[in-house]
N, C-alpha and C. Protein backbone atom coordinates (compact mmCIF):
# COMPACT_ATOMS: atom_id res chain seq x y z
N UNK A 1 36.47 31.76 53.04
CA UNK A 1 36.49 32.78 52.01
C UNK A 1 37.20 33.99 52.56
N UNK A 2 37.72 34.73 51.78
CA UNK A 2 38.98 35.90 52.02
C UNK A 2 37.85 37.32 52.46
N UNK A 3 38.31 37.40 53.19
CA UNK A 3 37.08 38.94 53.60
C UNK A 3 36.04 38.71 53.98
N UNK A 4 35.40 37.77 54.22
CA UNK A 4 33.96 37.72 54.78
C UNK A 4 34.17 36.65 56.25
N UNK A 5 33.75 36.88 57.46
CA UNK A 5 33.86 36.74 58.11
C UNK A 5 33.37 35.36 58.79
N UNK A 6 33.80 34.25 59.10
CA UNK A 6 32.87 33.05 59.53
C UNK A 6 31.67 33.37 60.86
N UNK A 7 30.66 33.08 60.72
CA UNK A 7 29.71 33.44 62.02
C UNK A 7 30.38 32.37 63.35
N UNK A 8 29.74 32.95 63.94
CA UNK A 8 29.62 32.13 65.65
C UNK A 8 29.33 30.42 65.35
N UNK A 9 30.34 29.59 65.61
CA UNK A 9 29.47 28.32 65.44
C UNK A 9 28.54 27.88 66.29
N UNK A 10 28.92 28.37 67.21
CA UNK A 10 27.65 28.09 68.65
C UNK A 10 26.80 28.18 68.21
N UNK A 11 26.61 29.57 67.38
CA UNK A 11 24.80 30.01 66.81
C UNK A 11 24.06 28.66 65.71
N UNK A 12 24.68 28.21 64.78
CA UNK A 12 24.86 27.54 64.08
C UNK A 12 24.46 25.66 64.80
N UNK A 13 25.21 25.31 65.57
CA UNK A 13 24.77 24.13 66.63
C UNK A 13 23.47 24.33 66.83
N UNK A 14 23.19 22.78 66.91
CA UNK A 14 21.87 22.28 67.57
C UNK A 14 22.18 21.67 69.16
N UNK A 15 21.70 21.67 70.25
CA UNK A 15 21.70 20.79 70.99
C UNK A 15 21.42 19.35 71.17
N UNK A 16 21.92 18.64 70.98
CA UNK A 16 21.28 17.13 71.17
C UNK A 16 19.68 17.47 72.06
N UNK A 17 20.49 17.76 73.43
CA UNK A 17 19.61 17.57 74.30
C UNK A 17 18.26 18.34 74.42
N UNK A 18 18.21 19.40 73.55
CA UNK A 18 16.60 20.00 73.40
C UNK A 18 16.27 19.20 72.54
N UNK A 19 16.96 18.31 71.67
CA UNK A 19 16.28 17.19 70.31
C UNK A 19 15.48 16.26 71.36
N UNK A 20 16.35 15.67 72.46
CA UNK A 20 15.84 15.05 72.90
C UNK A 20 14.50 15.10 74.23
N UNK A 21 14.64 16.37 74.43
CA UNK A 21 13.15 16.98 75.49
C UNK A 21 12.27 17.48 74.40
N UNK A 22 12.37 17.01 73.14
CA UNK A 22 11.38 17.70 72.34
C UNK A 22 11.09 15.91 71.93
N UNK A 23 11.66 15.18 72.07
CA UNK A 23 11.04 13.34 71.86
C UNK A 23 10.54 13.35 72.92
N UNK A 24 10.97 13.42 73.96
CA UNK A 24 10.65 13.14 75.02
C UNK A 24 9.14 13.85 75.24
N UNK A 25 8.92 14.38 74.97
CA UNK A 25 7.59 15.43 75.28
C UNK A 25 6.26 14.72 74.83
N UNK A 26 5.43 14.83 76.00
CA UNK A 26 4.10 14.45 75.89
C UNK A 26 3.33 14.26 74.83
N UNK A 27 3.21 13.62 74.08
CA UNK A 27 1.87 13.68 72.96
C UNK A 27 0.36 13.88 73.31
N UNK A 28 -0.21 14.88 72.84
CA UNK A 28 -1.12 15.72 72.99
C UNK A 28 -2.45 15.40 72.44
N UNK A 29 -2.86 13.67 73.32
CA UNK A 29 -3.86 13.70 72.97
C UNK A 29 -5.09 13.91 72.89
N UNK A 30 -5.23 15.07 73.58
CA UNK A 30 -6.59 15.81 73.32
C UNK A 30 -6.64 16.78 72.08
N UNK A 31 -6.00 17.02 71.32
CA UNK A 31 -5.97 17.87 69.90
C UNK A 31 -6.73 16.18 68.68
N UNK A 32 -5.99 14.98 69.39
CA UNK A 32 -6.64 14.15 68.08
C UNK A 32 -8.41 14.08 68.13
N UNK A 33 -8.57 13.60 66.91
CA UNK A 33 -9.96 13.71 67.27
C UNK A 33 -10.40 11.88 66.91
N UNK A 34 -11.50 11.31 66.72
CA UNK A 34 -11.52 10.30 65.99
C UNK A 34 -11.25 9.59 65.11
N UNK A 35 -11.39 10.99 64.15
CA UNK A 35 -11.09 10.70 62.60
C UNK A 35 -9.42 9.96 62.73
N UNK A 36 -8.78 10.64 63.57
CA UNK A 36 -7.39 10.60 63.60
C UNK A 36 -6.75 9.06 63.63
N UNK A 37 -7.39 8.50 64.76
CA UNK A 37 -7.42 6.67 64.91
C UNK A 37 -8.14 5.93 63.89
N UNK A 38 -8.69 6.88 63.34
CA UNK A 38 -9.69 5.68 62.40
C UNK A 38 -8.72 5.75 61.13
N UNK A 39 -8.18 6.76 60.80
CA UNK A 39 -7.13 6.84 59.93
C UNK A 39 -5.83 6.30 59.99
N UNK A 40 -5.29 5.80 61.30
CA UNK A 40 -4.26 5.64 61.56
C UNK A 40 -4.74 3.52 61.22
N UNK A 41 -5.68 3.44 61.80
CA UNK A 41 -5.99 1.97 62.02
C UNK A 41 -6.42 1.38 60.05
N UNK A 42 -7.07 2.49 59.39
CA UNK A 42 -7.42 2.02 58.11
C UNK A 42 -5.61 2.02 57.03
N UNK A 43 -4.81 3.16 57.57
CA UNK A 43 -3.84 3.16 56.97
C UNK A 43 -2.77 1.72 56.86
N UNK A 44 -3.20 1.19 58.46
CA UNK A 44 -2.04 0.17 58.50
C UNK A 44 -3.18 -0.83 58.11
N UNK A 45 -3.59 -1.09 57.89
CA UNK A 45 -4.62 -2.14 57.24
C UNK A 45 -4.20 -2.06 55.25
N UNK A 46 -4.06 -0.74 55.19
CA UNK A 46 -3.91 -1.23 53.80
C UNK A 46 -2.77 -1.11 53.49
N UNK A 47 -1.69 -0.78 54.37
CA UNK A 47 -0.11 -1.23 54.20
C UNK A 47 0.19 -3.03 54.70
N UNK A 48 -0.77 -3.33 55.50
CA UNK A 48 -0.86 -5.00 55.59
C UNK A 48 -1.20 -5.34 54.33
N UNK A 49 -2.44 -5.31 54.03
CA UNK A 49 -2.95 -5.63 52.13
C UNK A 49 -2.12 -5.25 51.36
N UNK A 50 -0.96 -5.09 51.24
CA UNK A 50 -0.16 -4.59 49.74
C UNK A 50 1.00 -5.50 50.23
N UNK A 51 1.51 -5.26 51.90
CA UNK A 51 2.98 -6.04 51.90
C UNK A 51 1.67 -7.44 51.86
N UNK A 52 1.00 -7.96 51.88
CA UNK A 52 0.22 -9.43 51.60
C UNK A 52 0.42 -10.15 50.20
N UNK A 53 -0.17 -8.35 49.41
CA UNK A 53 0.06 -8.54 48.12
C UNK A 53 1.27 -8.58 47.25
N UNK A 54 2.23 -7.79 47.25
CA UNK A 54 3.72 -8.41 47.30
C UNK A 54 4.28 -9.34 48.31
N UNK A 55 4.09 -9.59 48.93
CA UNK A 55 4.55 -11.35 49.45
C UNK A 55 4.36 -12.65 48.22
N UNK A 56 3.02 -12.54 48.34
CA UNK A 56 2.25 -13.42 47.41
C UNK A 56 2.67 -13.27 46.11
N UNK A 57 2.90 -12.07 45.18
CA UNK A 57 2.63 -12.11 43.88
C UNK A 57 4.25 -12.03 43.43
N UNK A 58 5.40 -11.99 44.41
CA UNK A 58 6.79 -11.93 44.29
C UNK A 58 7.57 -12.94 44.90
N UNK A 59 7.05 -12.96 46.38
CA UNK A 59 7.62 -13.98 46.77
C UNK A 59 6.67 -15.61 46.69
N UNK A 60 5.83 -16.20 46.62
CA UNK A 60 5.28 -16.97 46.43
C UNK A 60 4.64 -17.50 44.77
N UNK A 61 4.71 -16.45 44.01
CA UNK A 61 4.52 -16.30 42.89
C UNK A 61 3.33 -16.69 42.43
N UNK A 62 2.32 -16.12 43.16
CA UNK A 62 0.81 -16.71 43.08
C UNK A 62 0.37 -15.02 43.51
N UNK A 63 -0.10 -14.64 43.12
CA UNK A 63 -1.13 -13.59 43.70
C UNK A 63 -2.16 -13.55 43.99
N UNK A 64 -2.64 -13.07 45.31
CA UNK A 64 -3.89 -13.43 45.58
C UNK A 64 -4.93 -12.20 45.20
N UNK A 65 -5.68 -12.92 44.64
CA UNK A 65 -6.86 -11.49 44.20
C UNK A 65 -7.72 -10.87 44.89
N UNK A 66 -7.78 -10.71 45.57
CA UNK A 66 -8.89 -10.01 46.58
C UNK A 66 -8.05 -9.02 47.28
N UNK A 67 -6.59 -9.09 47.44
CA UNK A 67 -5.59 -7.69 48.15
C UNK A 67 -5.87 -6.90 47.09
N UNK A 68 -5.83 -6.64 45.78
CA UNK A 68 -5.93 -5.56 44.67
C UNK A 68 -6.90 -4.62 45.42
N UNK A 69 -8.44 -5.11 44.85
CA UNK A 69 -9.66 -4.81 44.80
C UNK A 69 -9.37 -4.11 46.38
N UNK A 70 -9.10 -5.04 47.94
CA UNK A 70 -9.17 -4.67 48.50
C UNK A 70 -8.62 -3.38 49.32
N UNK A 71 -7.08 -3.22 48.43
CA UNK A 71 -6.12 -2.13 48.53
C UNK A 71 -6.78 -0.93 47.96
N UNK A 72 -7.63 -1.06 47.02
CA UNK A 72 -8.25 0.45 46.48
C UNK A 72 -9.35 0.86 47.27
N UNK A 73 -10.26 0.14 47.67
CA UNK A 73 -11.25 0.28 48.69
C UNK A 73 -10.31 1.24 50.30
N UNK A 74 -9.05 0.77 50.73
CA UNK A 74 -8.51 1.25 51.97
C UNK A 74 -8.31 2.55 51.42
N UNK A 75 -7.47 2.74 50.15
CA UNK A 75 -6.91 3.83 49.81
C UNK A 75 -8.26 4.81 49.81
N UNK A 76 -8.74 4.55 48.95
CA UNK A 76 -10.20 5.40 49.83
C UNK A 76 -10.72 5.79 51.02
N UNK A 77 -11.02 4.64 52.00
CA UNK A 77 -11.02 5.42 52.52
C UNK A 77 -9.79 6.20 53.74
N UNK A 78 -8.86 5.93 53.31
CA UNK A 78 -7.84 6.80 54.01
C UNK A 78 -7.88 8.11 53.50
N UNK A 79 -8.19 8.13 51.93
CA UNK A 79 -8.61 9.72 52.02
C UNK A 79 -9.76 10.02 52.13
N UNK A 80 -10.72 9.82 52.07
CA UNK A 80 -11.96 10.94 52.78
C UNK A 80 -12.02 10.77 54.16
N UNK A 81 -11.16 9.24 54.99
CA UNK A 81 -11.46 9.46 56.29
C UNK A 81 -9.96 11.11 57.04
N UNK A 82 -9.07 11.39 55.72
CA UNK A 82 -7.80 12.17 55.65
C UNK A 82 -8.71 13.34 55.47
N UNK A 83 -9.42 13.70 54.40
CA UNK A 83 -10.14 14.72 54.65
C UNK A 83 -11.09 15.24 55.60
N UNK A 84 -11.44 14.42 56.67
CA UNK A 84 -12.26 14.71 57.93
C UNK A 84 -11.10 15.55 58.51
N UNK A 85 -10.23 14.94 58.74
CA UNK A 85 -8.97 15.69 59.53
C UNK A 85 -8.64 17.17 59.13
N UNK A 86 -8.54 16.74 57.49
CA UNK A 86 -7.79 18.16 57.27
C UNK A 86 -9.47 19.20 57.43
N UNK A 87 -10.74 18.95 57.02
CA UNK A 87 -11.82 20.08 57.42
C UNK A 87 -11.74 20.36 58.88
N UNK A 88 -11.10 19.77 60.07
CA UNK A 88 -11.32 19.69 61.29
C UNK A 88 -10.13 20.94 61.01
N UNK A 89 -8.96 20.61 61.13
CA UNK A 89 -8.04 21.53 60.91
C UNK A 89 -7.49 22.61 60.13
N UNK A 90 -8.75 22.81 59.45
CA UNK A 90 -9.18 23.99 58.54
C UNK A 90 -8.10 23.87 57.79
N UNK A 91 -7.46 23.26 57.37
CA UNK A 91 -6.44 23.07 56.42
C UNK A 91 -6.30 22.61 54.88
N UNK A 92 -7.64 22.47 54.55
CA UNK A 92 -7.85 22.52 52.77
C UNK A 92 -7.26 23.81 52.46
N UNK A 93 -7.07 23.54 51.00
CA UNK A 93 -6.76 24.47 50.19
C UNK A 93 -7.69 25.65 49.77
N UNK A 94 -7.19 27.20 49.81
CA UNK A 94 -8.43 28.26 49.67
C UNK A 94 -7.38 29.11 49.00
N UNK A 95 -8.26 30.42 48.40
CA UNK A 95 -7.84 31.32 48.24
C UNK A 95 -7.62 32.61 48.77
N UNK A 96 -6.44 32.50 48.82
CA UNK A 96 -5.88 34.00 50.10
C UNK A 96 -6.00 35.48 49.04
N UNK A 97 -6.35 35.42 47.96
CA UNK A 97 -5.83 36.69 47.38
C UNK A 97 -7.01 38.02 47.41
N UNK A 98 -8.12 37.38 47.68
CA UNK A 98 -9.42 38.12 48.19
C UNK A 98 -9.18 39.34 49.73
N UNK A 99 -8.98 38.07 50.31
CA UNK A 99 -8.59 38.61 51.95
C UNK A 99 -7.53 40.03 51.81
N UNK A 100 -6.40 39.73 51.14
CA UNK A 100 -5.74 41.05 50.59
C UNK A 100 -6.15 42.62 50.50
N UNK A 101 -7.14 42.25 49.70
CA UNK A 101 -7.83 43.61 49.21
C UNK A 101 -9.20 44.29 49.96
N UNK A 102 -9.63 43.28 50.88
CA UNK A 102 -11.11 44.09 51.77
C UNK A 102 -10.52 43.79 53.04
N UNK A 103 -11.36 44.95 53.39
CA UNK A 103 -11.57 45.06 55.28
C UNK A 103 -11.52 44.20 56.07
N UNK A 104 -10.96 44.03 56.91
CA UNK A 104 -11.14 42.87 58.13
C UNK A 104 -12.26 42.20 58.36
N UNK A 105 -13.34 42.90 58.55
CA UNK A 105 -14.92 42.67 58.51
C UNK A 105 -15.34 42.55 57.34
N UNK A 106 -15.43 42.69 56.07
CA UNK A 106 -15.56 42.13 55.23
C UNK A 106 -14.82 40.75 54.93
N UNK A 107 -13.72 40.01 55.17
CA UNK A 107 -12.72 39.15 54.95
C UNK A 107 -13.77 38.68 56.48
N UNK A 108 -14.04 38.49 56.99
CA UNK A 108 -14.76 37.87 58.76
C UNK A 108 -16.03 37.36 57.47
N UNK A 109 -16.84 38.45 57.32
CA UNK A 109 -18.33 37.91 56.63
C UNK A 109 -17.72 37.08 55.50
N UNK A 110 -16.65 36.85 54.89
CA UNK A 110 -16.46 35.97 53.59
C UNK A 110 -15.52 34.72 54.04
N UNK A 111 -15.19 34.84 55.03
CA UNK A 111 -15.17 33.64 56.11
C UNK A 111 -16.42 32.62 56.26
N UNK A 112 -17.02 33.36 56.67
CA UNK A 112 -18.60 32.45 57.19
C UNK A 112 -19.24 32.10 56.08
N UNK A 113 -19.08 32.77 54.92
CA UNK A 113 -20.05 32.45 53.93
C UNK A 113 -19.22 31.31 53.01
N UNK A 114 -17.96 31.32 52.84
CA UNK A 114 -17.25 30.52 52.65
C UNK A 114 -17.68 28.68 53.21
N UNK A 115 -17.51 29.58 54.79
CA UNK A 115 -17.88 28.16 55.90
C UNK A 115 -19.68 27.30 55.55
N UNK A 116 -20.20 28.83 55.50
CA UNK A 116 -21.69 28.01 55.28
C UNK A 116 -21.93 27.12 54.18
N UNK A 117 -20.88 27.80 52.97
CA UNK A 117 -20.91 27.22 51.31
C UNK A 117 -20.44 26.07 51.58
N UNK A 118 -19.25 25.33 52.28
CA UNK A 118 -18.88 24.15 52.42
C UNK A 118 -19.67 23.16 53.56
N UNK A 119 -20.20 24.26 54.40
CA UNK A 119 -21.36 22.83 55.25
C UNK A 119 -22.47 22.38 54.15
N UNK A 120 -22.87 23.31 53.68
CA UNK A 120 -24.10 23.24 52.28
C UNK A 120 -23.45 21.90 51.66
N UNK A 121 -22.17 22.35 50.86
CA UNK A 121 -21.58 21.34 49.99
C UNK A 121 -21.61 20.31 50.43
N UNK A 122 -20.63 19.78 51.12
CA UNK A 122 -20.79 18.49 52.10
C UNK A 122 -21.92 17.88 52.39
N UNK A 123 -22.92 18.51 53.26
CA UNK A 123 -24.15 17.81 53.42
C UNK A 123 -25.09 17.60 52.23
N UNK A 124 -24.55 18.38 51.52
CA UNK A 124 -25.55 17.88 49.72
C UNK A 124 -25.11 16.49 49.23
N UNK A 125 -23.25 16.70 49.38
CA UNK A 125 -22.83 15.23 48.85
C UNK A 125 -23.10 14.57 49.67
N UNK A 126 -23.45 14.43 50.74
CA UNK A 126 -23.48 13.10 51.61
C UNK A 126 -24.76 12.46 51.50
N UNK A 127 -25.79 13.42 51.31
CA UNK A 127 -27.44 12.83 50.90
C UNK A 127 -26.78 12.23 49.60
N UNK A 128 -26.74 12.90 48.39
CA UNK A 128 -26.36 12.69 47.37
C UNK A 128 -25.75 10.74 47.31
N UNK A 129 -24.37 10.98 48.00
CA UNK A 129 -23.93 9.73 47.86
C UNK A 129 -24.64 8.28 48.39
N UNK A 130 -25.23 8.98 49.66
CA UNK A 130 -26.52 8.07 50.49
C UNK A 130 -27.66 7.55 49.45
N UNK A 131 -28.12 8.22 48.88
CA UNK A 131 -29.19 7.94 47.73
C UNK A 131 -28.47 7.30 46.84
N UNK A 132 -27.24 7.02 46.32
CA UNK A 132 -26.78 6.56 45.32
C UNK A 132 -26.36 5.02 46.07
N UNK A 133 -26.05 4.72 47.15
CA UNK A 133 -25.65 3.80 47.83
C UNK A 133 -27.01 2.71 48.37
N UNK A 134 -28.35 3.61 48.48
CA UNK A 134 -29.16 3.11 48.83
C UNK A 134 -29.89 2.12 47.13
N UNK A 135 -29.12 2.93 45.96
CA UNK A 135 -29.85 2.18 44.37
C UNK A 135 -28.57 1.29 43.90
N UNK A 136 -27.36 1.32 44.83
CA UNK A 136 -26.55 -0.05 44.18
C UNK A 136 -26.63 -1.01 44.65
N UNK A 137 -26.64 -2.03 43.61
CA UNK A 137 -27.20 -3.82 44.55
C UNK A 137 -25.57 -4.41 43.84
N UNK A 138 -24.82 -3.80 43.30
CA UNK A 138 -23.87 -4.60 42.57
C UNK A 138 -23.02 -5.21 43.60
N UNK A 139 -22.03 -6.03 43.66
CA UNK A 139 -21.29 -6.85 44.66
C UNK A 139 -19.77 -6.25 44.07
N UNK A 140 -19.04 -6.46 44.48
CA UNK A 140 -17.07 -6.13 44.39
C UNK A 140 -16.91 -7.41 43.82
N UNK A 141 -15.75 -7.29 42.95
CA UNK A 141 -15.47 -8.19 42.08
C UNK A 141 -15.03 -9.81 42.79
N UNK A 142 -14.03 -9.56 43.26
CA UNK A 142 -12.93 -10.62 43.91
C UNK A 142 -13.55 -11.18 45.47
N UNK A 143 -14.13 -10.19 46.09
CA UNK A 143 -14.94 -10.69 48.00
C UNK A 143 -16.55 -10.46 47.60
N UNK A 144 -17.27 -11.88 48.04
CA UNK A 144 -18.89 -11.08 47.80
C UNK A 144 -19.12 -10.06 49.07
N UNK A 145 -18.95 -9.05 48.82
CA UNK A 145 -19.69 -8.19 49.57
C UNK A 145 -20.08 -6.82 48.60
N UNK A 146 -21.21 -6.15 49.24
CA UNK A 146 -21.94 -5.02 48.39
C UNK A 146 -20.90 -4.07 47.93
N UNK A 147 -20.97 -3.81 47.13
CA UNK A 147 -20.44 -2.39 46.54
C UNK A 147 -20.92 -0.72 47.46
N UNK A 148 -22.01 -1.27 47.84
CA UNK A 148 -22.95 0.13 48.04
C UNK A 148 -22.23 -0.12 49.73
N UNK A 149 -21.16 -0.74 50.39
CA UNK A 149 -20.37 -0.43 51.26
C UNK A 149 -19.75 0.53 51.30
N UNK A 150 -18.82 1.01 50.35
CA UNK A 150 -17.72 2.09 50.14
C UNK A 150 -18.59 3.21 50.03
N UNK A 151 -20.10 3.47 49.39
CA UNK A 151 -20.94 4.62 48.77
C UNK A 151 -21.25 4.80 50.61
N UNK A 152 -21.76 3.99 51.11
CA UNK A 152 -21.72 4.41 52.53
C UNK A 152 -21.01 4.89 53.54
N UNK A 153 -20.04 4.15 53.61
CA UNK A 153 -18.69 4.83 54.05
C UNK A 153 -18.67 5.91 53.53
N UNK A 154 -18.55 6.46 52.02
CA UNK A 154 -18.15 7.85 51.68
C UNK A 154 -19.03 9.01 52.35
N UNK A 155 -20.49 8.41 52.57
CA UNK A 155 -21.35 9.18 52.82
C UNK A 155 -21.28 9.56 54.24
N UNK A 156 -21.18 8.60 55.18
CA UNK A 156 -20.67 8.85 56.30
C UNK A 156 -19.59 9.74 56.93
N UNK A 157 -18.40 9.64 55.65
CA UNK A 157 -17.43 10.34 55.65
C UNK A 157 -17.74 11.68 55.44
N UNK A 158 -18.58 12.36 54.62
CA UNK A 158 -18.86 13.32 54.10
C UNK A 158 -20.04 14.26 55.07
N UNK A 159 -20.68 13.20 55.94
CA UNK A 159 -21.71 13.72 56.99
C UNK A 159 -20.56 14.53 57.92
N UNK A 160 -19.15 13.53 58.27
CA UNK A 160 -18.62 13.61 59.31
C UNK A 160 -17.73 15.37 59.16
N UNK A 161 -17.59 15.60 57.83
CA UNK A 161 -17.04 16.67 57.19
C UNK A 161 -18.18 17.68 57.59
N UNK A 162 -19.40 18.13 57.26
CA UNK A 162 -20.13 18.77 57.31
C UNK A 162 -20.24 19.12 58.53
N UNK A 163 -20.37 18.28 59.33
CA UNK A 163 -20.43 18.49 61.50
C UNK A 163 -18.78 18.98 61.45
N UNK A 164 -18.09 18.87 61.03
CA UNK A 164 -16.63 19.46 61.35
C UNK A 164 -16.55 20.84 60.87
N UNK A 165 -17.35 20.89 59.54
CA UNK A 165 -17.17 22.22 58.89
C UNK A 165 -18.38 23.35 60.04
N UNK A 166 -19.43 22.53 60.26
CA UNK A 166 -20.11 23.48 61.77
C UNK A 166 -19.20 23.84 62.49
N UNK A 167 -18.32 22.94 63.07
CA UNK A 167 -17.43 23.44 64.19
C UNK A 167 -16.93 24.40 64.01
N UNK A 168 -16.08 24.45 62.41
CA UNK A 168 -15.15 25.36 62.25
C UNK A 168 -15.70 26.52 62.06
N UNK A 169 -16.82 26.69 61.82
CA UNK A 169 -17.86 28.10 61.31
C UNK A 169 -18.05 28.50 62.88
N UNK A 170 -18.25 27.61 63.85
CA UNK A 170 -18.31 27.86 65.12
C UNK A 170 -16.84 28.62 65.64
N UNK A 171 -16.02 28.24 65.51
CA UNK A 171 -14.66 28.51 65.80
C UNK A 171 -14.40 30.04 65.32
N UNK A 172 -14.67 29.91 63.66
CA UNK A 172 -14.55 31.48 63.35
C UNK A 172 -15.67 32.10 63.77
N UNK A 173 -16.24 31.93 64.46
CA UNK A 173 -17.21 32.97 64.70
C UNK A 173 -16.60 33.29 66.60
N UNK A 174 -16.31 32.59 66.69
CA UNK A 174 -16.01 32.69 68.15
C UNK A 174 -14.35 33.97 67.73
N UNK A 175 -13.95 33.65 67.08
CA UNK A 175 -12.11 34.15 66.81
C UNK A 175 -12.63 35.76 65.91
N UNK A 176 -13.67 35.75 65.16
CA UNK A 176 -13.89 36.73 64.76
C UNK A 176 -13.60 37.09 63.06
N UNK A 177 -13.43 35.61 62.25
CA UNK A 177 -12.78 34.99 61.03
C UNK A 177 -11.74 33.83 61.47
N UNK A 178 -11.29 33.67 59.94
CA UNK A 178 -10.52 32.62 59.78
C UNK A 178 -9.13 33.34 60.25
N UNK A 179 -8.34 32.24 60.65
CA UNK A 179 -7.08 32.73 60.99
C UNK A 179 -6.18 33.32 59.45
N UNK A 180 -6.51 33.04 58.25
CA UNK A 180 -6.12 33.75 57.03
C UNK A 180 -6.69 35.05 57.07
N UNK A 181 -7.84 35.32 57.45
CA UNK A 181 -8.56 36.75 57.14
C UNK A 181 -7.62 37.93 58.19
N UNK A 182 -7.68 37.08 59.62
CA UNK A 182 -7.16 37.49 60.94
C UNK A 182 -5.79 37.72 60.42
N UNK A 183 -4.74 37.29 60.08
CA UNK A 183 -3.50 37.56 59.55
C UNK A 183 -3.32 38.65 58.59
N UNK A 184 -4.47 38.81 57.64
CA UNK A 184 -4.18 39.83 56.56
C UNK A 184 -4.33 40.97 57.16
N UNK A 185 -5.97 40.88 58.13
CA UNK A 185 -6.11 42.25 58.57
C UNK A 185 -5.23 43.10 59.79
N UNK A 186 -4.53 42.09 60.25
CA UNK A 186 -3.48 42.74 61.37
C UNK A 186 -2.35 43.19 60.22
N UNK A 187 -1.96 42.40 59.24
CA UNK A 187 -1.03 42.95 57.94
C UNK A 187 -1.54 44.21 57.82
N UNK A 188 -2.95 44.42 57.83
CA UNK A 188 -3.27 45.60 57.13
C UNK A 188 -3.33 46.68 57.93
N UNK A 189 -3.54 46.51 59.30
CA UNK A 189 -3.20 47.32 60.33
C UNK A 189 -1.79 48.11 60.67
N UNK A 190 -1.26 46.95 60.52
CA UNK A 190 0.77 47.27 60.39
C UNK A 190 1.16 48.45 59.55
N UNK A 191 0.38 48.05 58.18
CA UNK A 191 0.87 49.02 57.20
C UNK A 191 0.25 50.15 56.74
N UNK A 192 -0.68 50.33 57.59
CA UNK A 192 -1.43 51.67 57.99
C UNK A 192 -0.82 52.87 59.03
N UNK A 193 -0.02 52.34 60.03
CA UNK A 193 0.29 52.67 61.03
C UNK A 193 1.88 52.74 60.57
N UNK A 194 2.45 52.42 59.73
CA UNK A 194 3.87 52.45 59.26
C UNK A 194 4.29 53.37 58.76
């Protein structure tokens, strides 16, 4: 373009070779936690059950019935065993627009109460689903096995959420809030001092 100047391409370049000391680099497995393998091992289990189930129902032209039934059962639990992860990594979805408008210490106490509201939650559903798992006798359609399997699993899943959501109430209490509250109020520090 006429008058505007092209930048530095150097700046612009990537190095191969930091691409490749950044593959090369250790995987860090002390950040995974359990949930992490149990997710990784249920995921490829129900990517086996589907390429089973398209094999069969495309290439063999017979479908076998028990991959269906059994593909929705994995998909499950890949997500609530997915949601252990993301409560571990405080990474559900919240609302930031609170934190905005109060004090650092106020945004710290609505942290915890936040945290306590979701250990509450969790451990309510997990009795909850436990009691509901302990009154189903029904069987799964296509494999005889109980139904009140998956209500267990969920419940388990949901115990495992509640001990994660301790941690994290542990964590902000140790840090002094959530790292959202901690971000606004140094924001709010900045623009006091500006």
């Amino acid at each position: 373009m006429k008058g505007t100047k092209m930048s530095d391409t150097s700046q612009n370049t990537i190095d191969a070779s930091s691409l490749d000391d950044e593959l090369d680099a250790p995987i860090p497995w002390r950040t995974f936690g359990i949930e992490d393998y149990l997710s990784f091992l249920v995921f490829w289990a129900l990517a086996l059950d589907i390429f089973v189930q398209f094999f069969s129902r495309y290439v063999l032209d017979d479908s076998i019935g028990w991959t269906e039934e059994i593909a929705r059962y994995l998909l499950i639990s890949v997500g609530f065993i997915g949601s252990i992860i993301a409560v571990r990594k405080n990474t559900h979805i919240m609302v930031e627009f609170l934190f905005r408008f109060v004090s650092p210490r106020f945004g710290a106490i609505l942290t915890y109460c936040a945290d306590i509201g979701r250990i509450a939650f969790f451990a309510m559903l997990s009795v909850t689903c436990f009691k509901l798992a302990c009154k189903t006798r029904q069987m799964m359609v296509s494999i005889d096995f109980p139904k009140s399997i998956m209500y267990y699993m969920v419940s388990v899943c949901l115990a495992a959420m509640a001990i994660r959501s301790v941690q994290v109430l542990i964590r902000h209490i140790r840090q002094g809030g959530s790292r959202i509250s901690l971000e606004h109020a140094e924001h709010a520090l900045h623009t006091k001092t500006d």
